[in-house]
Protein backbone atom coordinates (compact mmCIF):
# COMPACT_ATOMS: atom_id res chain seq x y z
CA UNK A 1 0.00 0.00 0.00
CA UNK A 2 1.32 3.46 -0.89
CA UNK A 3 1.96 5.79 1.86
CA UNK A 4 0.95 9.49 1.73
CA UNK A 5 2.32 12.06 3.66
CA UNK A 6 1.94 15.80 3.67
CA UNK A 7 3.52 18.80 2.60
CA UNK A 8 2.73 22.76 3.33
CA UNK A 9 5.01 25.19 1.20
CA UNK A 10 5.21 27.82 3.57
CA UNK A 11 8.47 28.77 3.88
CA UNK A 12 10.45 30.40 2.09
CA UNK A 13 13.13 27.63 1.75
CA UNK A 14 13.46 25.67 -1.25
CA UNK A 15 10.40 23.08 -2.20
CA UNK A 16 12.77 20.58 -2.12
CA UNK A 17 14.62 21.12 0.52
CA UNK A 18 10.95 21.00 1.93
CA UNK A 19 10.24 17.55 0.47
CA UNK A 20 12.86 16.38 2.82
CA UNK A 21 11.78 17.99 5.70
CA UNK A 22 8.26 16.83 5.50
CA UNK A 23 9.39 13.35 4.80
CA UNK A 24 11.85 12.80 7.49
CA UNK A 25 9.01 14.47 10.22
CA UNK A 26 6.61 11.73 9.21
CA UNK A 27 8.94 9.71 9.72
CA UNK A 28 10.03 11.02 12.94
CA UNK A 29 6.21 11.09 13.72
CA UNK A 30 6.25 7.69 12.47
CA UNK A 31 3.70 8.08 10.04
CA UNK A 32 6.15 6.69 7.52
CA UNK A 33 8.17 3.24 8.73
CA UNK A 34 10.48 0.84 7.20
CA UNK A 35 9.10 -0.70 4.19
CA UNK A 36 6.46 2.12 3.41
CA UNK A 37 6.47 2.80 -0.40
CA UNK A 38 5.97 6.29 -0.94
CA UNK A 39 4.75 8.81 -3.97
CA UNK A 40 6.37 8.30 -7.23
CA UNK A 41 8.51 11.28 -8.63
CA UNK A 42 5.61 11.74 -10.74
CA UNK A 43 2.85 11.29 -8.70
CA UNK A 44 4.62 13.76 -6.13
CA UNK A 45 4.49 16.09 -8.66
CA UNK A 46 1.19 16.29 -10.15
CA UNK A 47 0.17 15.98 -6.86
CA UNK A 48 1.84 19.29 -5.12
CA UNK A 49 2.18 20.93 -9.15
CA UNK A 50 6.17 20.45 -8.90
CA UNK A 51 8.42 20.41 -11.78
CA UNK A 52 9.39 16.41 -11.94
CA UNK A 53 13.39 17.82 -11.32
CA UNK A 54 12.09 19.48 -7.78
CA UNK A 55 10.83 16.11 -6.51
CA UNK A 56 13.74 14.24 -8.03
CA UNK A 57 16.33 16.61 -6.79
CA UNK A 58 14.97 16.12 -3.08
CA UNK A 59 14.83 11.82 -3.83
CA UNK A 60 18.23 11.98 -4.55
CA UNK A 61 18.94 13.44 -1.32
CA UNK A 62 17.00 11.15 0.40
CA UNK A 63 18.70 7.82 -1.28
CA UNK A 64 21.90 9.38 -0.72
CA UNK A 65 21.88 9.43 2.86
CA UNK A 66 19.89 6.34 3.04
CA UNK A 67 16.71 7.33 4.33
CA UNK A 68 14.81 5.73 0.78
CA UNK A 69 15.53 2.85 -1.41
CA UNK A 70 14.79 2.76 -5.22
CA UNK A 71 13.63 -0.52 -6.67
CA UNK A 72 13.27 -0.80 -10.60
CA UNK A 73 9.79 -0.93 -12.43
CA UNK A 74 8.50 -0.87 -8.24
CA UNK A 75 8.86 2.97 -6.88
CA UNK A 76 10.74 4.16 -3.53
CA UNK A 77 10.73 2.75 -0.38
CA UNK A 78 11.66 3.70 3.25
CA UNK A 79 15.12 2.31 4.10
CA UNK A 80 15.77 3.82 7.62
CA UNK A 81 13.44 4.87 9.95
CA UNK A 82 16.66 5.88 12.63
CA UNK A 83 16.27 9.50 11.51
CA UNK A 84 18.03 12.12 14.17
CA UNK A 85 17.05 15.88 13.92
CA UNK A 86 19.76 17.32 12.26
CA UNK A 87 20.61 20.74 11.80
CA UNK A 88 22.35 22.59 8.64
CA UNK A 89 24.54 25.48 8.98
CA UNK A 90 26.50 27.73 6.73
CA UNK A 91 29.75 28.96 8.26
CA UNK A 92 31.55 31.42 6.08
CA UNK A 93 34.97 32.87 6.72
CA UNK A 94 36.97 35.66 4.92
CA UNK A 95 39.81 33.46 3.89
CA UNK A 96 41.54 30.40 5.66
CA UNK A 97 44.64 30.60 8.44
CA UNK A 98 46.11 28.91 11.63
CA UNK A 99 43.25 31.01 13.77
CA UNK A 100 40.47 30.16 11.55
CA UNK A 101 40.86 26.71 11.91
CA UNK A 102 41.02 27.47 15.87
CA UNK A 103 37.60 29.06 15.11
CA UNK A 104 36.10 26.46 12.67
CA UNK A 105 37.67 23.40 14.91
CA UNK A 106 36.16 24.68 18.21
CA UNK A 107 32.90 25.38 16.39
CA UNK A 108 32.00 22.12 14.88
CA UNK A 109 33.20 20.20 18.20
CA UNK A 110 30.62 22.05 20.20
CA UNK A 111 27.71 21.79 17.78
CA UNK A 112 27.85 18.09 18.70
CA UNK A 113 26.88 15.35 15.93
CA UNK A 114 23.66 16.27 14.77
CA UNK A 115 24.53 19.29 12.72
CA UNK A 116 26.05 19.52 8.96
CA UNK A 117 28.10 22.12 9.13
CA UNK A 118 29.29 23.49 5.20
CA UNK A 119 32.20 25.57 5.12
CA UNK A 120 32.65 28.31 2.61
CA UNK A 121 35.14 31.01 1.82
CA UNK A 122 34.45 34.27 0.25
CA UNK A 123 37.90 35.79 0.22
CA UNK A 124 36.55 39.31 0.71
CA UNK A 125 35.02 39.05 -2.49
CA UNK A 126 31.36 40.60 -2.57
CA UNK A 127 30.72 38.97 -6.31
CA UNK A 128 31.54 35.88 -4.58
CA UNK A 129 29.74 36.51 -1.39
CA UNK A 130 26.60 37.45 -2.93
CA UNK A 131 26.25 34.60 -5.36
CA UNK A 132 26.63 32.16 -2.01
CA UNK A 133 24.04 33.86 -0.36
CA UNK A 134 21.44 33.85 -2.97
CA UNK A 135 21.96 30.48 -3.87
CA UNK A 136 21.79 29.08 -0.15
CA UNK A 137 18.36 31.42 1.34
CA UNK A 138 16.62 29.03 3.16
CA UNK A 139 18.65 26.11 3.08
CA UNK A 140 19.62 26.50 6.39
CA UNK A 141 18.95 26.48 10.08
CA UNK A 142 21.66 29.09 10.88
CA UNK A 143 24.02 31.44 9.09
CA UNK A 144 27.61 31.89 10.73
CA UNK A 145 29.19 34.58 8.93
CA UNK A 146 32.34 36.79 8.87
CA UNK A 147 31.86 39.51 7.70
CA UNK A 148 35.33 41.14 6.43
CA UNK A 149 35.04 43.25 3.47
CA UNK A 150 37.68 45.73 3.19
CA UNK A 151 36.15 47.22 -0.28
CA UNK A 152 32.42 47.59 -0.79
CA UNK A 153 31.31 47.03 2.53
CA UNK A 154 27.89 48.20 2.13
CA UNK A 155 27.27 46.12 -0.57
CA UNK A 156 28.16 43.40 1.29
CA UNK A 157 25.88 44.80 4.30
CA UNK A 158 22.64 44.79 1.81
CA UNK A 159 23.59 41.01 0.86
CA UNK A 160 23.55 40.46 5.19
CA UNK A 161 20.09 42.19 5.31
CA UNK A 162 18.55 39.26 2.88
CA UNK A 163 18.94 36.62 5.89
CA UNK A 164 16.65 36.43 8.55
CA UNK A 165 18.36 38.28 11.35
CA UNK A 166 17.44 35.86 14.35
CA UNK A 167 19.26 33.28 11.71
CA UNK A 168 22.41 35.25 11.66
CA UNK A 169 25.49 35.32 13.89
CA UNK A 170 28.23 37.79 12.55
CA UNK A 171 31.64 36.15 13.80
CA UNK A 172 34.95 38.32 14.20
CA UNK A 173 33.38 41.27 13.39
CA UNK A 174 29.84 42.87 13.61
CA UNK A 175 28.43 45.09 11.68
CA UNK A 176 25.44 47.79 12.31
CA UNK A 177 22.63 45.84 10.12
CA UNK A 178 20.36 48.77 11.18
CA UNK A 179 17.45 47.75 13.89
CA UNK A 180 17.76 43.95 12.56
CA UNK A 181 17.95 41.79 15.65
CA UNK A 182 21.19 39.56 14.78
CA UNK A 183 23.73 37.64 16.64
CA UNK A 184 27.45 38.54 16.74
CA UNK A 185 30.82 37.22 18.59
CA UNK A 186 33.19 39.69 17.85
CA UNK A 187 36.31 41.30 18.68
CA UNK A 188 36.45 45.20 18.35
CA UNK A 189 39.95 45.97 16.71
CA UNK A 190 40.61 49.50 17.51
CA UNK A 191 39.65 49.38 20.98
CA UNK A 192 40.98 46.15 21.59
CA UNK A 193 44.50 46.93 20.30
CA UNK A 194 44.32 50.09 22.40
CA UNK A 195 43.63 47.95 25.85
CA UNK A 196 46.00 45.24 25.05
CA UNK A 197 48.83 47.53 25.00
CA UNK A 198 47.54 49.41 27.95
CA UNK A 199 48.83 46.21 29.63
CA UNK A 200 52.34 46.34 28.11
CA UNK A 201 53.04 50.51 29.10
CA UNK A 202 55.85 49.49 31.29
CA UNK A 203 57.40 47.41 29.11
CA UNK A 204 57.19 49.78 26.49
CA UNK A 205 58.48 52.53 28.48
CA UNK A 206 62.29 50.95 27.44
CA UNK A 207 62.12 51.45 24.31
CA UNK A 208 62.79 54.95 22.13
CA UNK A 209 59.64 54.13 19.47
CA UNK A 210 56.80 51.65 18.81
CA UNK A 211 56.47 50.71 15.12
CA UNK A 212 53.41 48.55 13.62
CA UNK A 213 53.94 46.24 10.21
CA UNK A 214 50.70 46.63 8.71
CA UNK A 215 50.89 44.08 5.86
CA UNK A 216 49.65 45.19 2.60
CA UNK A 217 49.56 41.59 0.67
CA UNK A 218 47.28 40.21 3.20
CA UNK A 219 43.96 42.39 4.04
CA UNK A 220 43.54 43.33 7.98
CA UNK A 221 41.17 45.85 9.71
CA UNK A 222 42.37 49.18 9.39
CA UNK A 223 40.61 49.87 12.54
CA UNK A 224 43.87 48.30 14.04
CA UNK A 225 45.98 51.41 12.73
CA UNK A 226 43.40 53.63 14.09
CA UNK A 227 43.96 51.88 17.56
CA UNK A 228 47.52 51.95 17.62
CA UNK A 229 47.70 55.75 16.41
CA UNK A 230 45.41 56.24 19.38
CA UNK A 231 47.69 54.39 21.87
CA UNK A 232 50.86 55.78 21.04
CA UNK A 233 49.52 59.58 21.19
CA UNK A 234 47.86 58.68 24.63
CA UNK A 235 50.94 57.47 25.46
CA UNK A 236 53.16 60.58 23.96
CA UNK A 237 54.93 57.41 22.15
CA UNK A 238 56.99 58.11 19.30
CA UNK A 239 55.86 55.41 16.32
CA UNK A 240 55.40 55.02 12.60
CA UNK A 241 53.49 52.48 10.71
CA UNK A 242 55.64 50.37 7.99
CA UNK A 243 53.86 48.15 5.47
CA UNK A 244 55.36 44.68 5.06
CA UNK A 245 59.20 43.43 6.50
CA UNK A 246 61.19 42.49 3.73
CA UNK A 247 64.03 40.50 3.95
CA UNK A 248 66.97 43.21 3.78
CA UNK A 249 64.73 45.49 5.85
CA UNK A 250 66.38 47.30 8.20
CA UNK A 251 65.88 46.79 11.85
CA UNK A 252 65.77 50.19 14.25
CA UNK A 253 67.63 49.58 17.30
CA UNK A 254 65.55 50.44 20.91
CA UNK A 255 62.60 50.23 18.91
CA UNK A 256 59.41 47.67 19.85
CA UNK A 257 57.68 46.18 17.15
CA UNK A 258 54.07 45.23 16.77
CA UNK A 259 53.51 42.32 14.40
CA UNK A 260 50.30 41.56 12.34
CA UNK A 261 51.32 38.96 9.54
CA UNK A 262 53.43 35.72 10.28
CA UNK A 263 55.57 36.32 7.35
CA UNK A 264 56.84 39.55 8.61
CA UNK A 265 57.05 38.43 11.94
CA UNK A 266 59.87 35.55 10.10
CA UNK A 267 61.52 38.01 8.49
CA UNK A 268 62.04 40.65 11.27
CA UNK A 269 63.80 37.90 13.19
CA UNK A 270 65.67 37.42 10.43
CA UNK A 271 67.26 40.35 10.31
CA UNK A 272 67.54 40.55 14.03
CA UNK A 273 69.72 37.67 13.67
CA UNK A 274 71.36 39.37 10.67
CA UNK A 275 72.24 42.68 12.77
CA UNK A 276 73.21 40.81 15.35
CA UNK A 277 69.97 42.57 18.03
CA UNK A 278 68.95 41.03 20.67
CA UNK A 279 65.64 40.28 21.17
CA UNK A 280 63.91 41.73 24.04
CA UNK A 281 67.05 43.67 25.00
CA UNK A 282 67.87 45.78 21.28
CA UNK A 283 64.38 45.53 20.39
CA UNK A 284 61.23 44.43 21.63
CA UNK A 285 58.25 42.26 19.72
CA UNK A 286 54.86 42.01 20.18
CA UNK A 287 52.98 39.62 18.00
CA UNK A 288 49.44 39.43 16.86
CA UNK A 289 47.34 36.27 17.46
CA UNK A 290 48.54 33.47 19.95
CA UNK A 291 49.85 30.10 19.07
CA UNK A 292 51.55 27.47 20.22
CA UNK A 293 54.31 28.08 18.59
CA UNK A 294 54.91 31.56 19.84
CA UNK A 295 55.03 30.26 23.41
CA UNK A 296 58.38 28.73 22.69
CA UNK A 297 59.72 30.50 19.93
CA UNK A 298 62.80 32.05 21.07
CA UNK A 299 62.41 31.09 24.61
CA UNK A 300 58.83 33.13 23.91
CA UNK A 301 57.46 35.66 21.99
CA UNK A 302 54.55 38.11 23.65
CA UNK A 303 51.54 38.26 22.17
CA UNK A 304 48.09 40.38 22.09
CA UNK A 305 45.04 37.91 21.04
CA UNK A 306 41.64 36.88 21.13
CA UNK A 307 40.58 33.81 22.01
CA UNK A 308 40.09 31.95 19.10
CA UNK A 309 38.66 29.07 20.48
CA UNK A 310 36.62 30.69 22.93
CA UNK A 311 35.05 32.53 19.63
CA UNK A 312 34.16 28.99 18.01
CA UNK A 313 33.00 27.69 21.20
CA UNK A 314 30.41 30.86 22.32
CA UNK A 315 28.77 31.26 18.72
CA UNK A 316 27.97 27.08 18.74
CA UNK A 317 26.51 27.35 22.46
CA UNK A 318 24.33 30.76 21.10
CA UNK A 319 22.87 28.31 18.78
CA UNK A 320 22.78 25.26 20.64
CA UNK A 321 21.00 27.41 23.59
CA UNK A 322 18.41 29.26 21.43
CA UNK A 323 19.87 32.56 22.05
CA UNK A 324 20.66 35.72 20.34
CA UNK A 325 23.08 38.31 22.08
CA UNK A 326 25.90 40.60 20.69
CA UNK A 327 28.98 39.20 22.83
CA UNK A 328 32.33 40.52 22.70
CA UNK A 329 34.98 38.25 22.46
CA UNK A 330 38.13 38.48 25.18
CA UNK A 331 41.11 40.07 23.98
CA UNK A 332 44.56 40.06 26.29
CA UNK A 333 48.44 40.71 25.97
CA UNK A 334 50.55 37.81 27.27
CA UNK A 335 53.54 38.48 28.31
CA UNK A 336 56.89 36.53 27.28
CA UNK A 337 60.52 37.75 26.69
CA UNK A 338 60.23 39.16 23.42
CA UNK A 339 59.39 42.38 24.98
C-alpha cells in the first residue's frame, strides 16, 4: 500500500529542501516506517504541481543518505526509519589561516553530531559573497558569517540584510545591520588593540619608538591602525606604521615592534639575527594572534590575542542554547621575553 504524507510550502526555503523535511518528520512522527512505499517522482508532482526535477532533486537526497531505497519498475521505499534531527549550517569565513581553523575546529566540536556544518570562503570578495548567499536562502537552520570586506562594505551589508536576522550570527566582526535583531561574537579591533597595549606601558616605556607592520599583501582591519595611532599619542609614544618586513629590511635599534602577519614576523627575526639585536634587550616584539608556537619560539614571543577558540566555542553554544546576544569576544596581551 502506498503511503501518503503531507507537505505545506510555507516557507520560504526551497520546495525541495521542503520535500525532505516533510518526509523525514513523518517519519520522525512515524507516520512513515520501514518498508512504506511512498509517492512516485511523478505522482509527487502532479500531486503538489512540482516540476518532476524538484521532486527528483529532493529523492536523490534522500537515497543518498539512506533514508529511501529505489527498486526498478516498483517505486521508492523507506530504508531507515533511525532518523536524528539534524541541523544545517553555513559557516563562512573571509579566507583560511592557523586562527580560523582554531575558530572552525572549536565550532563544529561544540555543535555536537547532529549538525552539517558546510564551510565556505568568500575571500573578501562581494561577487563571490553574494552569489553564495542567494543560492543558499533558506537552506539552512543558521548562518555563521564573517563579515570582512575591506572594499564595498555596504554592498556586502545589503547582501547580510537578505537573511533572517534571528538566523544570523556575525563572527569576528559585527556590523550595524540597522534595527535587525542579529547575533554577533566579535572582537572590536581599535579598541581592543588600544587595551591590550595598555597592559604592556611598562614594558614599552624601554624602548625609544613603537612601530606597527601593517601588511599590505594580506587584508587586515584598518581599525587596528586607528587603535595603535590612538595608543601611542595617549601614550606621547613616538611610532610610525611600515607596510610589510622584507628580507633586507632594516631593523631600528631600541625600537618595539608590533607584528600583524606571520611572514613579517619571520623576516624581522631574520634580520635581528642578521644585525646581530637582541631580542627583548635591542628591540622588543609584540605579535598578533597566539599560538603554540609563539610560546616557545625564542624562549617566547609576547603576544596580544583573542581567544580563538573561545570565539568557536560561544557562537555554537548561542545556537545550541536558542539565544541571540551581541557578545564581545576576550582580547589580552601575554607576556613573554620578546618584549
Amino acid at each position: 500500500m502506498e503511503i501518503q504524507f503531507d507537505i505545506e510550502f510555507k516557507e520560504s526555503a526551497p520546495k525541495y529542501i521542503q520535500i525532505i523535511k516533510s518526509l523525514l518528520l513523518a517519519i520522525s512522527k512515524g507516520k512513515l516506517k520501514r518498508g512504506d512505499k511512498i509517492p512516485s517522482i511523478n505522482q509527487l508532482s502532479e500531486e503538489y504541481l512540482l516540476s518532476r526535477d524538484t521532486v527528483e532533486k529532493a529523492y536523490k537526497h534522500l537515497i543518498k543518505d539512506g533514508v529511501l531505497v529505489s527498486a526498478r519498475g516498483k517505486g521508492y521505499f523507506i530504508n531507515r526509519v533511525d532518523i536524528e534531527n539534524t541541523s544545517r549550517i553555513l559557516l563562512v569565513f573571509n579566507k583560511i589561516s592557523n586562527y580560523k581553523k582554531q575558530i572552525y575546529n572549536a565550532f563544529v566540536e561544540n555543535m555536537g553530531r547532529n549538525v552539517l556544518v558546510d564551510l565556505h570562503i568568500h575571500h573578501s570578495n562581494i561577487n563571490i559573497f553574494r552569489n553564495l548567499i542567494q543560492n543558499s536562502l533558506g537552506e539552512y537552520d543558521y548562518y555563521v558569517i564573517m563579515p570582512h570586506f575591506y572594499e564595498k562594505a555596504d554592498e556586502a551589508l545589503e547582501v547580510l540584510k537578505l537573511l533572517p536576522p534571528e538566523k544570523l550570527i556575525l563572527l569576528d566582526k559585527d556590523m550595524d545591520l540597522q534595527s535587525k535583531k542579529h547575533s554577533a561574537v566579535f572582537q572590536n579591533f581599535e579598541k581592543d588593540i588600544v587595551c591590550a597595549l595598555n597592559e604592556a606601558v611598562d614594558l614599552l616605556n624601554v624602548y625609544q619608538k613603537i612601530i606597527l607592520i601593517f601588511p599590505t599583501m594580506i587584508p587586515y582591519p584598518k581599525e587596528i591602525i586607528k587603535g595603535f595611532r590612538i595608543f601611542c599619542i595617549q601614550h606621547h609614544f613616538e611610532h610610525e606604521i611600515i607596510y610589510d618586513f622584507h628580507e633586507n629590511s632594516q631593523v631600528i635599534k631600541n625600537a618595539a615592534y608590533v607584528v600583524i602577519e606571520e611572514n613579517d614576523l619571520v623576516n624581522l627575526i631574520k634580520e635581528c639575527r642578521q644585525q646581530q639585536l637582541v631580542i627583548g634587550k635591542d628591540i622588543g616584539i609584540i605579535s598578533y594572534n597566539e599560538t603554540p608556537l609563539k610560546e616557545i619560539l625564542l624562549d617566547g614571543i609576547t603576544t596580544i590575542s583573542t581567544d580563538h577558540e573561545l570565539m568557536g566555542k560561544t557562537a555554537a553554544q548561542l545556537i545550541n542554547e536558542g539565544k541571540q546576544a551581541l557578545i564581545k569576544n576576550p582580547f589580552t596581551l601575554i607576556r613573554r621575553k620578546s618584549l
